[in-house]
C-alpha atoms as a PDB file:
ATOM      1  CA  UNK A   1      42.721 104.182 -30.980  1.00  0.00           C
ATOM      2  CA  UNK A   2      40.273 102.920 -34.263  1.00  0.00           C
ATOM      3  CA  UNK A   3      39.475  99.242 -31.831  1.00  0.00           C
ATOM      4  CA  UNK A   4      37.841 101.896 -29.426  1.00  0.00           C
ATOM      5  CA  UNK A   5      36.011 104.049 -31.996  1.00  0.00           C
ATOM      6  CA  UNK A   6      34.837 100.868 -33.902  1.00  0.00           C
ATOM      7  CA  UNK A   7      34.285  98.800 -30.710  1.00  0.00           C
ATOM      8  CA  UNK A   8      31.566 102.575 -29.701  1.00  0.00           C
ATOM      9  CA  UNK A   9      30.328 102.491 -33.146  1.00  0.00           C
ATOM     10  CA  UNK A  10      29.543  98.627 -32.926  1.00  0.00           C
ATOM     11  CA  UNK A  11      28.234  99.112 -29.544  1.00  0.00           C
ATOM     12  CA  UNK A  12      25.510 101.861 -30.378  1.00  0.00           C
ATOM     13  CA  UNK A  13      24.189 100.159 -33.406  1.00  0.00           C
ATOM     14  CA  UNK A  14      23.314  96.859 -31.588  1.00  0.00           C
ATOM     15  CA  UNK A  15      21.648  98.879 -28.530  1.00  0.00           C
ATOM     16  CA  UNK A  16      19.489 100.987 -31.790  1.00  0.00           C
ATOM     17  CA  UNK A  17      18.853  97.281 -32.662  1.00  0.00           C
ATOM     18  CA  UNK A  18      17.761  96.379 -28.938  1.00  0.00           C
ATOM     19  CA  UNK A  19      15.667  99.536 -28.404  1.00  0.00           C
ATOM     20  CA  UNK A  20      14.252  98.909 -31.986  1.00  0.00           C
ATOM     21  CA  UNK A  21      12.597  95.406 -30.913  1.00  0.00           C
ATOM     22  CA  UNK A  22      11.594  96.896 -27.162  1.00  0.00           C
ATOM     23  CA  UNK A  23       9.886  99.371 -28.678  1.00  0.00           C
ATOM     24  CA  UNK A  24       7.946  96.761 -31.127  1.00  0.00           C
ATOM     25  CA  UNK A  25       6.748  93.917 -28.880  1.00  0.00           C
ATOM     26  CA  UNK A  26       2.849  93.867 -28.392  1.00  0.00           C
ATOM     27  CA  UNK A  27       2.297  94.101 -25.042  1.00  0.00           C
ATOM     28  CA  UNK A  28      -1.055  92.079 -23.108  1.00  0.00           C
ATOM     29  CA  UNK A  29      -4.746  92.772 -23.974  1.00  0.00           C
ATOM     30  CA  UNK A  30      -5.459  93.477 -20.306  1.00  0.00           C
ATOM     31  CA  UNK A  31      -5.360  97.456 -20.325  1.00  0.00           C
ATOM     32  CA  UNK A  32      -5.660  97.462 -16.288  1.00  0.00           C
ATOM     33  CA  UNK A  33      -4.384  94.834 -13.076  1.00  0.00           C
ATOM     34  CA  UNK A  34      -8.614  94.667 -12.581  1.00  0.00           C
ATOM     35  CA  UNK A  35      -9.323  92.695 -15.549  1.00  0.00           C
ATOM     36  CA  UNK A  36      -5.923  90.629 -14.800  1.00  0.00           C
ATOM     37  CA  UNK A  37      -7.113  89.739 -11.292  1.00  0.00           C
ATOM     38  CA  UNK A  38     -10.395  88.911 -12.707  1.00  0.00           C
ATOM     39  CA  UNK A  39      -9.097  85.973 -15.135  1.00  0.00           C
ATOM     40  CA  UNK A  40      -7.285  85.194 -12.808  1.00  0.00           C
ATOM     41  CA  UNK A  41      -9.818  84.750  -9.922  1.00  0.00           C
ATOM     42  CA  UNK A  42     -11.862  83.078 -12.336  1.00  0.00           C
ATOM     43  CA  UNK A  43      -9.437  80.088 -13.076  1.00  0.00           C
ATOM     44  CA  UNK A  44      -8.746  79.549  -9.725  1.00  0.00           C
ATOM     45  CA  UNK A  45     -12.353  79.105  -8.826  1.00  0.00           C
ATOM     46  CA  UNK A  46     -12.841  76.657 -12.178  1.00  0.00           C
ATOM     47  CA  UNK A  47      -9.597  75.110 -10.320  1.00  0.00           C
ATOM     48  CA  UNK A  48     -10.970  74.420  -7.179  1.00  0.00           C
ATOM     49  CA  UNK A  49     -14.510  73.355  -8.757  1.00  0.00           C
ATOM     50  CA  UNK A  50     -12.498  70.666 -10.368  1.00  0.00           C
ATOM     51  CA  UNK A  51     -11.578  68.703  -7.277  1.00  0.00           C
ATOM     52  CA  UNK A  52     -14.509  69.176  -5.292  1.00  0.00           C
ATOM     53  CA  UNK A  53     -17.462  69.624  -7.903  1.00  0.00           C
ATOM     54  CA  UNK A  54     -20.276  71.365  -6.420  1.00  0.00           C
ATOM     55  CA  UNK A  55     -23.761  71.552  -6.975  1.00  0.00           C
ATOM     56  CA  UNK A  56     -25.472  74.691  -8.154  1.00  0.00           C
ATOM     57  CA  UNK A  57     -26.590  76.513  -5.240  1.00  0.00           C
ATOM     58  CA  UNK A  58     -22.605  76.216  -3.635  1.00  0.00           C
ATOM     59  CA  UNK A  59     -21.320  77.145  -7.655  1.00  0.00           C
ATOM     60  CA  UNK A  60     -23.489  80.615  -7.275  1.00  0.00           C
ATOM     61  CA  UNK A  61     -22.439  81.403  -3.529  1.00  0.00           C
ATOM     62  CA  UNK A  62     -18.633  80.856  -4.144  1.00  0.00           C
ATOM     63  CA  UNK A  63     -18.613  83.203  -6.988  1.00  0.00           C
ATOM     64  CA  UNK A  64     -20.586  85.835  -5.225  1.00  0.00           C
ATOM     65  CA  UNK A  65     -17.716  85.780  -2.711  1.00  0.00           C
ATOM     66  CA  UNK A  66     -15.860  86.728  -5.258  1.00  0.00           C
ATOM     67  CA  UNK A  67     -17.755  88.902  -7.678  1.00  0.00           C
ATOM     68  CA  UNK A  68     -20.132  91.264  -7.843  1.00  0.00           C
ATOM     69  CA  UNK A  69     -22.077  90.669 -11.128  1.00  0.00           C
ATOM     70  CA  UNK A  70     -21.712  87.980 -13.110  1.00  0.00           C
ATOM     71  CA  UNK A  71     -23.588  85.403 -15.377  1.00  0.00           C
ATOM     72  CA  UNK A  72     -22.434  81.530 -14.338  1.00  0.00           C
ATOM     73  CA  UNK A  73     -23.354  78.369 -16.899  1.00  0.00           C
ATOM     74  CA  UNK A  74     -23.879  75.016 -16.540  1.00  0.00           C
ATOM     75  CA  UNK A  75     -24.374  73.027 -19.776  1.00  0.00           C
ATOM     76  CA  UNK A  76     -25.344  76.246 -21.172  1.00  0.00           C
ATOM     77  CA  UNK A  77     -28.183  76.446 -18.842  1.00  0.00           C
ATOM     78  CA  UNK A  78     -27.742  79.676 -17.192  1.00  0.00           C
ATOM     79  CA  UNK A  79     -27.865  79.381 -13.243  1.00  0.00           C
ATOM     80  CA  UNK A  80     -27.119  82.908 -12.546  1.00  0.00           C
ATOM     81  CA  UNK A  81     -27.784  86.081 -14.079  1.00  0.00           C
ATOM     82  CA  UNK A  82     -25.781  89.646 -13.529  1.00  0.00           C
ATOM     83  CA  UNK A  83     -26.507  92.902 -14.707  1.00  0.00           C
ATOM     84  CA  UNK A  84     -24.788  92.657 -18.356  1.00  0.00           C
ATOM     85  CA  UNK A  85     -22.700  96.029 -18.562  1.00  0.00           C
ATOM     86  CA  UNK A  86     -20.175  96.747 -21.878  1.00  0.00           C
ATOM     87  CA  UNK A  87     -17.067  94.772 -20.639  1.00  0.00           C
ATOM     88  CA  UNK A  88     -17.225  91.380 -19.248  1.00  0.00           C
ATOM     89  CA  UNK A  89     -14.018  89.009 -19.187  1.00  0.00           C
ATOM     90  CA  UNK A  90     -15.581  85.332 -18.840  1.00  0.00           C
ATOM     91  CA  UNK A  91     -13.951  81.515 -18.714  1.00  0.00           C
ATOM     92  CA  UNK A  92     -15.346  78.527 -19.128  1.00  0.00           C
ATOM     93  CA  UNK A  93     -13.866  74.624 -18.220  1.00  0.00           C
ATOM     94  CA  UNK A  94     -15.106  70.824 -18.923  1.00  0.00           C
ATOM     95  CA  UNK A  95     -15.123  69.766 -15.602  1.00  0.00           C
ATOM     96  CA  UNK A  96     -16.090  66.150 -14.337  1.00  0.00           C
ATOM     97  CA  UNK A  97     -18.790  66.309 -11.693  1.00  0.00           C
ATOM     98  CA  UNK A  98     -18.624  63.501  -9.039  1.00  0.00           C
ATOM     99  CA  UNK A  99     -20.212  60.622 -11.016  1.00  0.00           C
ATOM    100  CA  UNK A 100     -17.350  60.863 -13.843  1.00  0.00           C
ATOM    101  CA  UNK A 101     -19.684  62.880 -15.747  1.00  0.00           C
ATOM    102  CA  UNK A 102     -18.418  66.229 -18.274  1.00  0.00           C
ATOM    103  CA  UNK A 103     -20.036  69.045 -17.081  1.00  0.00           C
ATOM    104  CA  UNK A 104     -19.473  72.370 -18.826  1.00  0.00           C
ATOM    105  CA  UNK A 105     -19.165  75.646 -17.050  1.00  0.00           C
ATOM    106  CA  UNK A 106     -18.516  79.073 -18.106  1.00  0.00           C
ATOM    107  CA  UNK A 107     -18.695  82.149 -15.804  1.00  0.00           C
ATOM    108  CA  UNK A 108     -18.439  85.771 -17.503  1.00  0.00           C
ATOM    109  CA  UNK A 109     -18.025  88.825 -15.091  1.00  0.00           C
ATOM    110  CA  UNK A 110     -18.982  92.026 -15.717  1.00  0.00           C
ATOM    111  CA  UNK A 111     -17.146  95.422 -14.319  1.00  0.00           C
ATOM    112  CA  UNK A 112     -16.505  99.023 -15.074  1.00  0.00           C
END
């Protein structure tokens, strides 16, 4: 009869322990799914702008497929500019362009 009253007593104090460091991991940044999806549409365009590198003009139309407003630079020239509101989420990438050469972009989108 003690094995079972130990073995309960043992029991609760490691799931206290568990709940303990549930409770105490920092969960993500992202407060919403938006901004999530936003990174994440931003990488994949960087990703596909990495195999085929485009020139300006395509760079701006692909991202307004995908965004509303935005701000979109190329060796910190800016090629685009979007209404700046208070929270923008933006990613940037060294990319090489098609004759071998490093090209910097960085695209920041703004949102609500």
């Amino acid at each position: 009869m003690k094995k079972g009253i130990v073995f309960s007593f043992e029991s609760m104090i490691a799931l206290l322990f568990f709940a303990t460091i549930l409770f105490s991991i920092n969960y993500s940044n992202f407060d919403s799914l938006k901004e999530l999806m936003i990174v994440q549409q931003e990488n994949d365009l960087l990703k596909i702008w990495s195999i085929d590198f485009p020139n300006n003009n395509e760079m701006v139309v692909d991202a307004m497929l995908l965004f509303e407003n935005f701000d979109l630079f190329l060796n910190e020239n800016k090629i685009h500019n979007g209404n700046h509101k208070e929270n923008g989420i933006g990613s940037e990438a060294i990319l090489l362009d098609n004759e071998l050469v490093e090209q910097k972009i960085r695209i920041v989108v703004y949102f609500n």
